[in-house]
PDB file of N, CA and C in Angstrom:
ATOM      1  N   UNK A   1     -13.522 -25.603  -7.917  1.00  0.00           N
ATOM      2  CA  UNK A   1     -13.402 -24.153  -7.902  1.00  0.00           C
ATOM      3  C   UNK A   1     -12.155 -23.784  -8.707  1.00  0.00           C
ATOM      4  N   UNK A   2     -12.498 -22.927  -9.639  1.00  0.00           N
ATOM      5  CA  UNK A   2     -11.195 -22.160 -10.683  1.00  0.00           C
ATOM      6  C   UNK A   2     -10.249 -21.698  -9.625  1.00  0.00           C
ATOM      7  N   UNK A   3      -9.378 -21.098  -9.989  1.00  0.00           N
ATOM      8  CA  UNK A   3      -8.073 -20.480  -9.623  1.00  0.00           C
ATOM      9  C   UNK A   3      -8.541 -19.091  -9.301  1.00  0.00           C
ATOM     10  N   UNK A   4      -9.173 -18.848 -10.050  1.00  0.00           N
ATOM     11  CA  UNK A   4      -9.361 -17.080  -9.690  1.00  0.00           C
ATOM     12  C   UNK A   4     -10.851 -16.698  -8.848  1.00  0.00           C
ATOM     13  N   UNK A   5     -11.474 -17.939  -8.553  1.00  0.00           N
ATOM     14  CA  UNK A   5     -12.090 -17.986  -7.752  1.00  0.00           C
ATOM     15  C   UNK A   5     -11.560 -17.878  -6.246  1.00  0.00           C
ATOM     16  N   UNK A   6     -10.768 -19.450  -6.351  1.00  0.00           N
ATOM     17  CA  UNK A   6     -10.073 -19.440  -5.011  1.00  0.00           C
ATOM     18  C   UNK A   6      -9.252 -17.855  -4.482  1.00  0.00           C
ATOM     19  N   UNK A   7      -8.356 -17.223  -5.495  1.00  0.00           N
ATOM     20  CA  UNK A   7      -7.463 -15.969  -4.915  1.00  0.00           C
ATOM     21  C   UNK A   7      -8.482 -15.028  -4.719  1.00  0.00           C
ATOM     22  N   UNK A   8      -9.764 -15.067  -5.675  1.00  0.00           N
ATOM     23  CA  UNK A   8     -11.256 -13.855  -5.277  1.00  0.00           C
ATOM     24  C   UNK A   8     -11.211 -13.868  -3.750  1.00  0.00           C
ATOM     25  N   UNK A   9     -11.692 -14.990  -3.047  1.00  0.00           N
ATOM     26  CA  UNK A   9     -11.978 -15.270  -1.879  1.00  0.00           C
ATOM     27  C   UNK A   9     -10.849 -14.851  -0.857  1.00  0.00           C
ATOM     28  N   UNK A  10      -9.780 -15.007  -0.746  1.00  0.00           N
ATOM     29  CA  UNK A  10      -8.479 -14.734  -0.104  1.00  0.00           C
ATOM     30  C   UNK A  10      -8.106 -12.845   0.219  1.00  0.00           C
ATOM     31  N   UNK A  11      -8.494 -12.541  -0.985  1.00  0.00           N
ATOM     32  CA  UNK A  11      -8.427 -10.835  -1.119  1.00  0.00           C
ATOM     33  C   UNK A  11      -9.255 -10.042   0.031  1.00  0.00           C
ATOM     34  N   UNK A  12      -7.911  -9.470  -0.077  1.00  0.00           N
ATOM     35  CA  UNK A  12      -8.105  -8.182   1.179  1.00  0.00           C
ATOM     36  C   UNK A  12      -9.660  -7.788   1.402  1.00  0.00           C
ATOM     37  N   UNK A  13     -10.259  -7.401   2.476  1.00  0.00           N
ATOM     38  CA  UNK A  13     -11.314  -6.320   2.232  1.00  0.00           C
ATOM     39  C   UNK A  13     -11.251  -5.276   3.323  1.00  0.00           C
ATOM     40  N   UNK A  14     -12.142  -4.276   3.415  1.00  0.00           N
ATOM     41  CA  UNK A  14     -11.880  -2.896   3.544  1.00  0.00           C
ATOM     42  C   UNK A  14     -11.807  -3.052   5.329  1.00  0.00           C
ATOM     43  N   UNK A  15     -12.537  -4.570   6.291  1.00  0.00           N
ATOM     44  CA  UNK A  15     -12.338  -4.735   7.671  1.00  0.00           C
ATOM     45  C   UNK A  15     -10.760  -4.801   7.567  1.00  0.00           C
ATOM     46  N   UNK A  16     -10.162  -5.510   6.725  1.00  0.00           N
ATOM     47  CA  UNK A  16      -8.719  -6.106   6.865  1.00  0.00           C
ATOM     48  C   UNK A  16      -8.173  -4.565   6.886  1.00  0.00           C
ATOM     49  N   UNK A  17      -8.480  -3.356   6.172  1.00  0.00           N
ATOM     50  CA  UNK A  17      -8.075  -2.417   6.012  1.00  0.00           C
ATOM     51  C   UNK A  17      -8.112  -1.780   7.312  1.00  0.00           C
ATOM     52  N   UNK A  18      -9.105  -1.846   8.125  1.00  0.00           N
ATOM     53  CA  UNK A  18      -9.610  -1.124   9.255  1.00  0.00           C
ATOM     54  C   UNK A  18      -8.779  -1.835  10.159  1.00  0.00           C
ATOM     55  N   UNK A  19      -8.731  -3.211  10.182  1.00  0.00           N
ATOM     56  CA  UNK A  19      -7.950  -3.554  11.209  1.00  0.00           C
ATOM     57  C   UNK A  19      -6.118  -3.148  11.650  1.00  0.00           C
ATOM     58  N   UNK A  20      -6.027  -3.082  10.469  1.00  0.00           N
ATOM     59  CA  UNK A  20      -4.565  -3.078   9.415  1.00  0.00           C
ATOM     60  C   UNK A  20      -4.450  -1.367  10.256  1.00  0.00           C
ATOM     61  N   UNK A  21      -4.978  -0.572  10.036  1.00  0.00           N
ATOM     62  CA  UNK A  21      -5.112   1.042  10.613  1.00  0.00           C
ATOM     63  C   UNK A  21      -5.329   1.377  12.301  1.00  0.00           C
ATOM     64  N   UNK A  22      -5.722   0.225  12.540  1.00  0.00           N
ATOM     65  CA  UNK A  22      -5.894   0.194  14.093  1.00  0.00           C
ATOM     66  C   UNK A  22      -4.566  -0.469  14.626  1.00  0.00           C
ATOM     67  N   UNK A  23      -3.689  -1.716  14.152  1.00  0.00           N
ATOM     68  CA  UNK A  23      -2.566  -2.394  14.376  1.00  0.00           C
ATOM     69  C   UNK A  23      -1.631  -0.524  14.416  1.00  0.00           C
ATOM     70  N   UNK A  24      -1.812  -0.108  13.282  1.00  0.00           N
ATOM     71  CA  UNK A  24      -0.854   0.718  13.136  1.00  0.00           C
ATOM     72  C   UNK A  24      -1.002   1.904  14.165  1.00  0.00           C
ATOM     73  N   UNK A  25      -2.155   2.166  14.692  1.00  0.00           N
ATOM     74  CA  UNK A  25      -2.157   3.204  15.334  1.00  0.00           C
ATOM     75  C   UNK A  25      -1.782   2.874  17.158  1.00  0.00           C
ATOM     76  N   UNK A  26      -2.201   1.831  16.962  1.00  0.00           N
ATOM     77  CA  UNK A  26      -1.605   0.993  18.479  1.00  0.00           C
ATOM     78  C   UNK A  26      -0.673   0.910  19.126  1.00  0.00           C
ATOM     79  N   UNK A  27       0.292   0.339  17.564  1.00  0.00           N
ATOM     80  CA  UNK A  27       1.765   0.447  17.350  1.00  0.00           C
ATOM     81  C   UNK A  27       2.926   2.431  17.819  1.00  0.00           C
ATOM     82  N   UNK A  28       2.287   2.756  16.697  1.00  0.00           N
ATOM     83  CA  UNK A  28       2.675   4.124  16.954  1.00  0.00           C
ATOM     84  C   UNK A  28       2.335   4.476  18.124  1.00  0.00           C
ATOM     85  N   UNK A  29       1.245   4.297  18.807  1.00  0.00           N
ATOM     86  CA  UNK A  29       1.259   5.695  20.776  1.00  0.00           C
ATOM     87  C   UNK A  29       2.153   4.646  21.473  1.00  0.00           C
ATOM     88  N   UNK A  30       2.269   3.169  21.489  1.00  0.00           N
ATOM     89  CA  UNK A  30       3.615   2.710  22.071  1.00  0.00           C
ATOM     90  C   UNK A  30       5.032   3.362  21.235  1.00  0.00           C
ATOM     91  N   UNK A  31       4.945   3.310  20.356  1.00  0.00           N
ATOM     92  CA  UNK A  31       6.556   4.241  19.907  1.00  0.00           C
ATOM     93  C   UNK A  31       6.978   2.644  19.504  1.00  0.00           C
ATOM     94  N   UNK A  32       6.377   1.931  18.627  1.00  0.00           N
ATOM     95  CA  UNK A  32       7.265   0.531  18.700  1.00  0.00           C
ATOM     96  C   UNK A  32       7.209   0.911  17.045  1.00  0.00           C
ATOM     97  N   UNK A  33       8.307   0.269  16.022  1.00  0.00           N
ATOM     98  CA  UNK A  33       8.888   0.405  15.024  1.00  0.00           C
ATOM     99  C   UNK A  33       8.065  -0.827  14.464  1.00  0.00           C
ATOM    100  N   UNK A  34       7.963  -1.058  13.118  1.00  0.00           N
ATOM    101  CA  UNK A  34       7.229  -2.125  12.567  1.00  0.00           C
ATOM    102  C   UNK A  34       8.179  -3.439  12.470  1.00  0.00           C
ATOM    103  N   UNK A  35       9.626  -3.013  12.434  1.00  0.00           N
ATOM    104  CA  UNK A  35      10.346  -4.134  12.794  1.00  0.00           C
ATOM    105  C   UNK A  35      10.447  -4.516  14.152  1.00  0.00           C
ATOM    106  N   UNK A  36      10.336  -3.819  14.981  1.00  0.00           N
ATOM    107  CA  UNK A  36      10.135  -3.791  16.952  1.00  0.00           C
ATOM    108  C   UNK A  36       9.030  -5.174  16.582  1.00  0.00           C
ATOM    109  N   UNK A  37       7.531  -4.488  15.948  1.00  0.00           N
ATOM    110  CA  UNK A  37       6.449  -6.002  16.796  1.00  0.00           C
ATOM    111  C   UNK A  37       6.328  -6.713  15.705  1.00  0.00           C
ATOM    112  N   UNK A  38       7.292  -6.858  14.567  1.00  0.00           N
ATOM    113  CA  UNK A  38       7.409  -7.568  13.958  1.00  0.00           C
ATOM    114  C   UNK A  38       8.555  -8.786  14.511  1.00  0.00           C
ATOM    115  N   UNK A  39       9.770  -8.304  15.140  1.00  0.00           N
ATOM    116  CA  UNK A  39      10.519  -8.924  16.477  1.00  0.00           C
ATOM    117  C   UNK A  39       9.914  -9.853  17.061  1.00  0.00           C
ATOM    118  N   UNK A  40       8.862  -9.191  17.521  1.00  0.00           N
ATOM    119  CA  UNK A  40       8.336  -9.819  18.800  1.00  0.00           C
ATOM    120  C   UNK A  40       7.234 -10.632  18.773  1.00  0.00           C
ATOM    121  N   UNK A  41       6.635 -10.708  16.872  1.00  0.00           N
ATOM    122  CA  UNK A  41       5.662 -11.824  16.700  1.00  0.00           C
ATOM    123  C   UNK A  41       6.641 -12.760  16.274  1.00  0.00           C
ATOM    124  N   UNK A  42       7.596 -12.700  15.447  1.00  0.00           N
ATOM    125  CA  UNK A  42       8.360 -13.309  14.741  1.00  0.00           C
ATOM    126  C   UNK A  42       8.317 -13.177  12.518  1.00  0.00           C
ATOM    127  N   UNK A  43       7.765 -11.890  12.676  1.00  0.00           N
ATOM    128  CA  UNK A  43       7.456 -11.548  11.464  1.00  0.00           C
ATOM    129  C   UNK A  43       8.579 -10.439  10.658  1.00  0.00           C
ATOM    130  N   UNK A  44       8.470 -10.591   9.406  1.00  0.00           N
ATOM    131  CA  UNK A  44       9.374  -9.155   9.305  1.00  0.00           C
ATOM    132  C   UNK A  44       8.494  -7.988   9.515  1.00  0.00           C
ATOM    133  N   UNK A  45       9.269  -6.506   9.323  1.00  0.00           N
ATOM    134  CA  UNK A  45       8.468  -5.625   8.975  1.00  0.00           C
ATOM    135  C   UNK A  45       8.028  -5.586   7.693  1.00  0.00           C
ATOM    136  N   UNK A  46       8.549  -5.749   6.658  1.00  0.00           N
ATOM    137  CA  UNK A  46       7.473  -6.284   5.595  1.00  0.00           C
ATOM    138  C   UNK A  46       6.597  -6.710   5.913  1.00  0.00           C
ATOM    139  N   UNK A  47       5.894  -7.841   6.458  1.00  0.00           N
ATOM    140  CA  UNK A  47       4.768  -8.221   6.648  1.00  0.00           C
ATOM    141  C   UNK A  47       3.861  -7.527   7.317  1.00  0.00           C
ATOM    142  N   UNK A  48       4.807  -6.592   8.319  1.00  0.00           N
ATOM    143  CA  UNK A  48       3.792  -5.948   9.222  1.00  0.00           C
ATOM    144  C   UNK A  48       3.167  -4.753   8.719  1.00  0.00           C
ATOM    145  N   UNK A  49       3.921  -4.444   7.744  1.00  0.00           N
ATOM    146  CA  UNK A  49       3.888  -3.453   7.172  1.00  0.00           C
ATOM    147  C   UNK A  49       2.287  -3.785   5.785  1.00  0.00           C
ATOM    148  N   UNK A  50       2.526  -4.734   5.517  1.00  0.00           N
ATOM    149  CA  UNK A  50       1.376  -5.645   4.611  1.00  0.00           C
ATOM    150  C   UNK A  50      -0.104  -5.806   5.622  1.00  0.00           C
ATOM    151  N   UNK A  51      -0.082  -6.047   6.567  1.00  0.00           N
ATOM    152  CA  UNK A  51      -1.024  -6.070   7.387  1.00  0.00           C
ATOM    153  C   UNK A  51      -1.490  -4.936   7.850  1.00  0.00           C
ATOM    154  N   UNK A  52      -0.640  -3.682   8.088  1.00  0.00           N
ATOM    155  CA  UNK A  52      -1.181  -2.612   8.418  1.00  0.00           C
ATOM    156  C   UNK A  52      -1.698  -1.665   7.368  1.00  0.00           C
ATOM    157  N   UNK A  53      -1.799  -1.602   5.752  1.00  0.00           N
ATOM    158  CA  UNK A  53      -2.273  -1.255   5.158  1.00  0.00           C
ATOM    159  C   UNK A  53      -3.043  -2.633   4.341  1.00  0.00           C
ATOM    160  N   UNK A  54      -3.256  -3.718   5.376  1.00  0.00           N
ATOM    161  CA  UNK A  54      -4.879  -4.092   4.653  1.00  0.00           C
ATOM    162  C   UNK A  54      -4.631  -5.146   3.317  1.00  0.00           C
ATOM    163  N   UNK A  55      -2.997  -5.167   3.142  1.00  0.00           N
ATOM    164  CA  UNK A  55      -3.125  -5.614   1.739  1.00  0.00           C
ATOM    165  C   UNK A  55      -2.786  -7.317   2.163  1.00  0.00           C
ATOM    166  N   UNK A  56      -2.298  -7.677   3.365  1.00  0.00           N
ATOM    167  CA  UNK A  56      -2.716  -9.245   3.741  1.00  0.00           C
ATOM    168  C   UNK A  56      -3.416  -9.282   5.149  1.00  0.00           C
ATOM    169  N   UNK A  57      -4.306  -9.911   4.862  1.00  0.00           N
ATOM    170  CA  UNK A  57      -5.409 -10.533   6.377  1.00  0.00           C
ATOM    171  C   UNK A  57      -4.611 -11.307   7.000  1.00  0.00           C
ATOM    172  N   UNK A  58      -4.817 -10.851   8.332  1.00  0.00           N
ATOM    173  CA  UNK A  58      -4.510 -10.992   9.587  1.00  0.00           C
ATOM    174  C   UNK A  58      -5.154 -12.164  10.534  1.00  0.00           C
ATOM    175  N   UNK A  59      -4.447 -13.202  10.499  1.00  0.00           N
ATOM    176  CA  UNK A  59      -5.309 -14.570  11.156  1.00  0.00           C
ATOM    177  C   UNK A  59      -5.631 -14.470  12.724  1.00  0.00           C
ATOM    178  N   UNK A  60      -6.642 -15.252  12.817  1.00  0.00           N
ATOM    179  CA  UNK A  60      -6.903 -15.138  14.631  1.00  0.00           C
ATOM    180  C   UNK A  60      -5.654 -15.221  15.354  1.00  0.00           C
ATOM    181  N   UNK A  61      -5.021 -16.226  15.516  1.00  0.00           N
ATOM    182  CA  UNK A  61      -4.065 -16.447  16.139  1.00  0.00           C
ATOM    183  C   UNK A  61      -2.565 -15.371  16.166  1.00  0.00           C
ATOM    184  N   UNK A  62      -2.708 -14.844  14.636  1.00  0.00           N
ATOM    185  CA  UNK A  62      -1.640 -13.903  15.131  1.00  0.00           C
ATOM    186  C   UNK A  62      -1.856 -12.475  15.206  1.00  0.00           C
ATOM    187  N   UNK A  63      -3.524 -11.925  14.772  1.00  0.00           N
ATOM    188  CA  UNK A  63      -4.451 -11.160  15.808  1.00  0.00           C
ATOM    189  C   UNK A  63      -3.945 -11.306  17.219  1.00  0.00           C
ATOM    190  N   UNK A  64      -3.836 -12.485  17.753  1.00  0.00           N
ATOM    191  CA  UNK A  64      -4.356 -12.632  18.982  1.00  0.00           C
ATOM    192  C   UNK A  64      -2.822 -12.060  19.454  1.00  0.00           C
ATOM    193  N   UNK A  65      -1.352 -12.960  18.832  1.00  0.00           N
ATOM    194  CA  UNK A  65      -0.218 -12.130  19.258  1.00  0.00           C
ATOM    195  C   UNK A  65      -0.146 -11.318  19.333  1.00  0.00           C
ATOM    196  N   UNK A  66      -0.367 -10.220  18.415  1.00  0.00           N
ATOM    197  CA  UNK A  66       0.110  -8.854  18.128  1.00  0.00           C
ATOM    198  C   UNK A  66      -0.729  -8.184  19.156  1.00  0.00           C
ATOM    199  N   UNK A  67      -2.349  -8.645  19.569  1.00  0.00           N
ATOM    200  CA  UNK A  67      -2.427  -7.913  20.790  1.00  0.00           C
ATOM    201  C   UNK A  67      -2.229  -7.519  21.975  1.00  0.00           C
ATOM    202  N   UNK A  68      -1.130  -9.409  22.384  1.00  0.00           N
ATOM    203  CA  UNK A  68      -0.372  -9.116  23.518  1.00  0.00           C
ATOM    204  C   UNK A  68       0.499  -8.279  23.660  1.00  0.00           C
ATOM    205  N   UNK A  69       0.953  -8.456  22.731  1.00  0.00           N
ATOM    206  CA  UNK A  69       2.849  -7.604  22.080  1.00  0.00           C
ATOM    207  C   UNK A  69       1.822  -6.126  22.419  1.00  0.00           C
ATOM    208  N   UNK A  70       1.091  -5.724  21.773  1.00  0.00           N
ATOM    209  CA  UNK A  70       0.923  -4.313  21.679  1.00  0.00           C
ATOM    210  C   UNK A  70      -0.295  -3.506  23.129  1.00  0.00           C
ATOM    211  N   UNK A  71      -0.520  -4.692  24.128  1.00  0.00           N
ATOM    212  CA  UNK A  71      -0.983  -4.830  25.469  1.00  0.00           C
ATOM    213  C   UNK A  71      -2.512  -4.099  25.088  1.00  0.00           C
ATOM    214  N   UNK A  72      -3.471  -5.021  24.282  1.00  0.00           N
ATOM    215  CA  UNK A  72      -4.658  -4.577  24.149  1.00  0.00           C
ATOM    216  C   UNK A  72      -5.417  -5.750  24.084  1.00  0.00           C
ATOM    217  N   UNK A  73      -6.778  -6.069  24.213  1.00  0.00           N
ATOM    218  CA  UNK A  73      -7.745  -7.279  23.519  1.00  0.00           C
ATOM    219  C   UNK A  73      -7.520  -7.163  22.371  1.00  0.00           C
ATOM    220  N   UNK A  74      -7.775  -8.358  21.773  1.00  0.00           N
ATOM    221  CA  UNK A  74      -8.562  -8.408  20.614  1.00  0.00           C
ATOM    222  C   UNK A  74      -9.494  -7.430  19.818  1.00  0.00           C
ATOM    223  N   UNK A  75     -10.615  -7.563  20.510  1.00  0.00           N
ATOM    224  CA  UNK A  75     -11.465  -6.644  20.165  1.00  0.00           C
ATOM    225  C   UNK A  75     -11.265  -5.089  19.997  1.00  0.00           C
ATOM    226  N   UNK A  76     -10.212  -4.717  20.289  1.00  0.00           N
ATOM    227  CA  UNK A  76      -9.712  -3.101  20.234  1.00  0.00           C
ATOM    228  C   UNK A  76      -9.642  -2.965  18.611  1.00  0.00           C
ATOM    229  N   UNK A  77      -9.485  -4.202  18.023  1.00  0.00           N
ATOM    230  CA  UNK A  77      -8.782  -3.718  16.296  1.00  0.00           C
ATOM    231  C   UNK A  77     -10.590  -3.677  16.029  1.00  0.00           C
ATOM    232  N   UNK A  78     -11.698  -3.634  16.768  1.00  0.00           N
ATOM    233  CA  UNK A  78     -12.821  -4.109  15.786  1.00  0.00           C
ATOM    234  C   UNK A  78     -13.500  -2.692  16.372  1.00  0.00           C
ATOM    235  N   UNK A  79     -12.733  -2.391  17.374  1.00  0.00           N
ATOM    236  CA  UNK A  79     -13.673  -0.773  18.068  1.00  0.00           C
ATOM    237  C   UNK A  79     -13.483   0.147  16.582  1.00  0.00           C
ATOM    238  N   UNK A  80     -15.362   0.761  16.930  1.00  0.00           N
ATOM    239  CA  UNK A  80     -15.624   1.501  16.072  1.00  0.00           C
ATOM    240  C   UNK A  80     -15.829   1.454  14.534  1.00  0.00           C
ATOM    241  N   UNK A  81     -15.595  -0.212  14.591  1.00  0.00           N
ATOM    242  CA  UNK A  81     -16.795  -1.012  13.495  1.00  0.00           C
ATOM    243  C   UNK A  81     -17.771  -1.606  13.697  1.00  0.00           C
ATOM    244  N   UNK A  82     -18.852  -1.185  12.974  1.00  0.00           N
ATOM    245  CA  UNK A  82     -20.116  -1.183  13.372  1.00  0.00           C
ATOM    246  C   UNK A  82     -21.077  -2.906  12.210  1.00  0.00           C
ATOM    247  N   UNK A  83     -21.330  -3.583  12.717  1.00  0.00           N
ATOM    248  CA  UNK A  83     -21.680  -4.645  11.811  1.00  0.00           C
ATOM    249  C   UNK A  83     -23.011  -3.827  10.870  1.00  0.00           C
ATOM    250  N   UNK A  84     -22.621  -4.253   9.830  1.00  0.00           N
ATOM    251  CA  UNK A  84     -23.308  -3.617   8.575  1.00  0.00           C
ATOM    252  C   UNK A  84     -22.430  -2.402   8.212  1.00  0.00           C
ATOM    253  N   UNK A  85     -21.905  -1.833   8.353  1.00  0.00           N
ATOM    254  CA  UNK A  85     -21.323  -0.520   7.734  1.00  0.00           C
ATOM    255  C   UNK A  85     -19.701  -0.834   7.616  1.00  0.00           C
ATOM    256  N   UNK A  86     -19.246  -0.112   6.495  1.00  0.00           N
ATOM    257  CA  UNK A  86     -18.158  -0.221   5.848  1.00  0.00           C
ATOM    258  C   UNK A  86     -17.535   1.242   6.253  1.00  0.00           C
ATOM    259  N   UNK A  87     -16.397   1.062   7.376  1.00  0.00           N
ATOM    260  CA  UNK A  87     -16.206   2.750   7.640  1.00  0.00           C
ATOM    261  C   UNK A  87     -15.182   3.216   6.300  1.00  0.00           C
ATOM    262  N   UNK A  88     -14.265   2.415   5.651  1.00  0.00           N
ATOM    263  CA  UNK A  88     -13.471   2.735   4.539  1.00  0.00           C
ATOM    264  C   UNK A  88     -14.102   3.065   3.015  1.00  0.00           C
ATOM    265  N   UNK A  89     -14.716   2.532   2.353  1.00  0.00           N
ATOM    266  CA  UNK A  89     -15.335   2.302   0.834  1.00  0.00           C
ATOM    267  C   UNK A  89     -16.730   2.813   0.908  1.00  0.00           C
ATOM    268  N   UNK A  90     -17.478   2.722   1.993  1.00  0.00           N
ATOM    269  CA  UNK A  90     -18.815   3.448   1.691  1.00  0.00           C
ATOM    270  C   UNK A  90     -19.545   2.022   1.694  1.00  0.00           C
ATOM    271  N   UNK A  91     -19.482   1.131   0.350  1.00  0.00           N
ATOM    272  CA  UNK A  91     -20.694  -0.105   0.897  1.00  0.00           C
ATOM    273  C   UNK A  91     -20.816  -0.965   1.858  1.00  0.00           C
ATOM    274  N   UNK A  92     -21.976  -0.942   1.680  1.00  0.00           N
ATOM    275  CA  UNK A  92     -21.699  -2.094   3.619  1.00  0.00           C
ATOM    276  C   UNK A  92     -20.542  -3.588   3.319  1.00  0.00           C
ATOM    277  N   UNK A  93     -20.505  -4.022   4.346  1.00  0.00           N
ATOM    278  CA  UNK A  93     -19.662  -5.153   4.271  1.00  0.00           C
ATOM    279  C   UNK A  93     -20.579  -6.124   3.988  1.00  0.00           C
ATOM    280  N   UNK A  94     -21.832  -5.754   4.479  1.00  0.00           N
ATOM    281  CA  UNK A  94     -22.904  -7.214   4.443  1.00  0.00           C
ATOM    282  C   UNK A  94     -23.208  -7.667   3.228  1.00  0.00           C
ATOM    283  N   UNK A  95     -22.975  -6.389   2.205  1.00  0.00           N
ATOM    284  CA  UNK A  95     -23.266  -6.093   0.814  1.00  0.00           C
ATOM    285  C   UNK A  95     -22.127  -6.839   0.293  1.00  0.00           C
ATOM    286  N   UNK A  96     -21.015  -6.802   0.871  1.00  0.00           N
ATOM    287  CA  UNK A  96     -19.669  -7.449   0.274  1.00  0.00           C
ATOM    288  C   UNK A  96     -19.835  -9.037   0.122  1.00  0.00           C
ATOM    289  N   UNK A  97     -20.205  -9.531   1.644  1.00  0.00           N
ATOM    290  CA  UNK A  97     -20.134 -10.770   2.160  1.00  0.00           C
ATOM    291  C   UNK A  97     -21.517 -11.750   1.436  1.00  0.00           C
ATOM    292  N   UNK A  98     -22.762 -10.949   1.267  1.00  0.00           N
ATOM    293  CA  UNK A  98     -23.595 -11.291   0.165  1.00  0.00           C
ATOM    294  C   UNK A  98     -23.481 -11.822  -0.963  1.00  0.00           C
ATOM    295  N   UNK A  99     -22.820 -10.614  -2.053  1.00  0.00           N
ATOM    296  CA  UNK A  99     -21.907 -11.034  -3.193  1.00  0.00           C
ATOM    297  C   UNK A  99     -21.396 -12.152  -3.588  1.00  0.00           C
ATOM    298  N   UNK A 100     -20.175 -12.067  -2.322  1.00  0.00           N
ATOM    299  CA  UNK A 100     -19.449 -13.285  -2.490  1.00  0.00           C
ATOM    300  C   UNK A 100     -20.164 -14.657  -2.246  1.00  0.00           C
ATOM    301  N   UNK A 101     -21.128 -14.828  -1.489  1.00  0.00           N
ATOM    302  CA  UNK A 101     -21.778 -16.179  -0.794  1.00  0.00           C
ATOM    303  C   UNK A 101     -22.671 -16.124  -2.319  1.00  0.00           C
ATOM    304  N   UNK A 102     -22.928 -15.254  -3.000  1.00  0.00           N
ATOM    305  CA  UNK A 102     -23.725 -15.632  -4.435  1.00  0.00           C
ATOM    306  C   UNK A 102     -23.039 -16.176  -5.318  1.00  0.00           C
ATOM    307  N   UNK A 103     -21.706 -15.628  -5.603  1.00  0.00           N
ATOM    308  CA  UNK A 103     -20.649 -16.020  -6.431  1.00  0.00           C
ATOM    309  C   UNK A 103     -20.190 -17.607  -6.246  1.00  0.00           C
ATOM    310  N   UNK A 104     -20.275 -17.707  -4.858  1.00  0.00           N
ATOM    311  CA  UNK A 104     -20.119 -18.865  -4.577  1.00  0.00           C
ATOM    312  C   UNK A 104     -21.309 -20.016  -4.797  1.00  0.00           C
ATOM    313  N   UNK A 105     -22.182 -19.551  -4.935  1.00  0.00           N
ATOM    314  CA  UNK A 105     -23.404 -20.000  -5.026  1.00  0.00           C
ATOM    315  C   UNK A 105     -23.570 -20.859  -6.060  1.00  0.00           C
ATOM    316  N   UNK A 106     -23.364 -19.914  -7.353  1.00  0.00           N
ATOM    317  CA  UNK A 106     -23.096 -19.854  -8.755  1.00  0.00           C
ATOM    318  C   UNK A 106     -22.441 -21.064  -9.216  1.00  0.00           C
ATOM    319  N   UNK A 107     -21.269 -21.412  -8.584  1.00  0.00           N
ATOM    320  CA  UNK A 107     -20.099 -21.924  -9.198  1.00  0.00           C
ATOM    321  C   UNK A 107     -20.410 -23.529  -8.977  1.00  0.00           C
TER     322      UNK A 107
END
């Protein structure tokens, strides 16, 4: 696999975005600062700040921190995404995840 294959695959998409908007809104009705649950994962606010607008994905495991820190499940960052629909960009995600499994296909 090329190089710009591998970073294709790695890149943000519009769930990471959704999730990234839900971290942030979680954050804010506690009143916690992005350096506060960045503290308390062990991250800067830079990063948190990268995760909450979507522009780096968010791994299970520190998903899973940030939901303790911010006293919710998991599943709260996925409320009100619907499998098949893209609530940010308009195309579905399935349409996204398609694509890519062709691209990959290809190579």
């Amino acid at each position: 696999m090329n190089e710009n294959a591998q970073s294709a695959g790695r890149r943000s998409t519009s769930v990471d975005r959704f999730v990234g908007a839900r971290i942030r809104a979680r954050r804010k009705q506690l009143r916690f600062t992005q350096a506060e649950l960045g503290a308390e994962v062990g991250l800067s606010f830079k990063q948190i700040r990268k995760y909450e607008r979507g522009e780096n994905r968010v791994g299970a495991s520190r998903l899973y921190e940030i939901a303790a820190v911010l006293d919710v499940a998991v599943d709260y960052f996925f409320d009100g995404l619907e499998a098949g629909e893209n609530p940010l960009n308009g195309p579905q995600i399935e349409a996204e995840a398609l694509a890519r499994q062709e691209l990959v296909s290809c190579v």
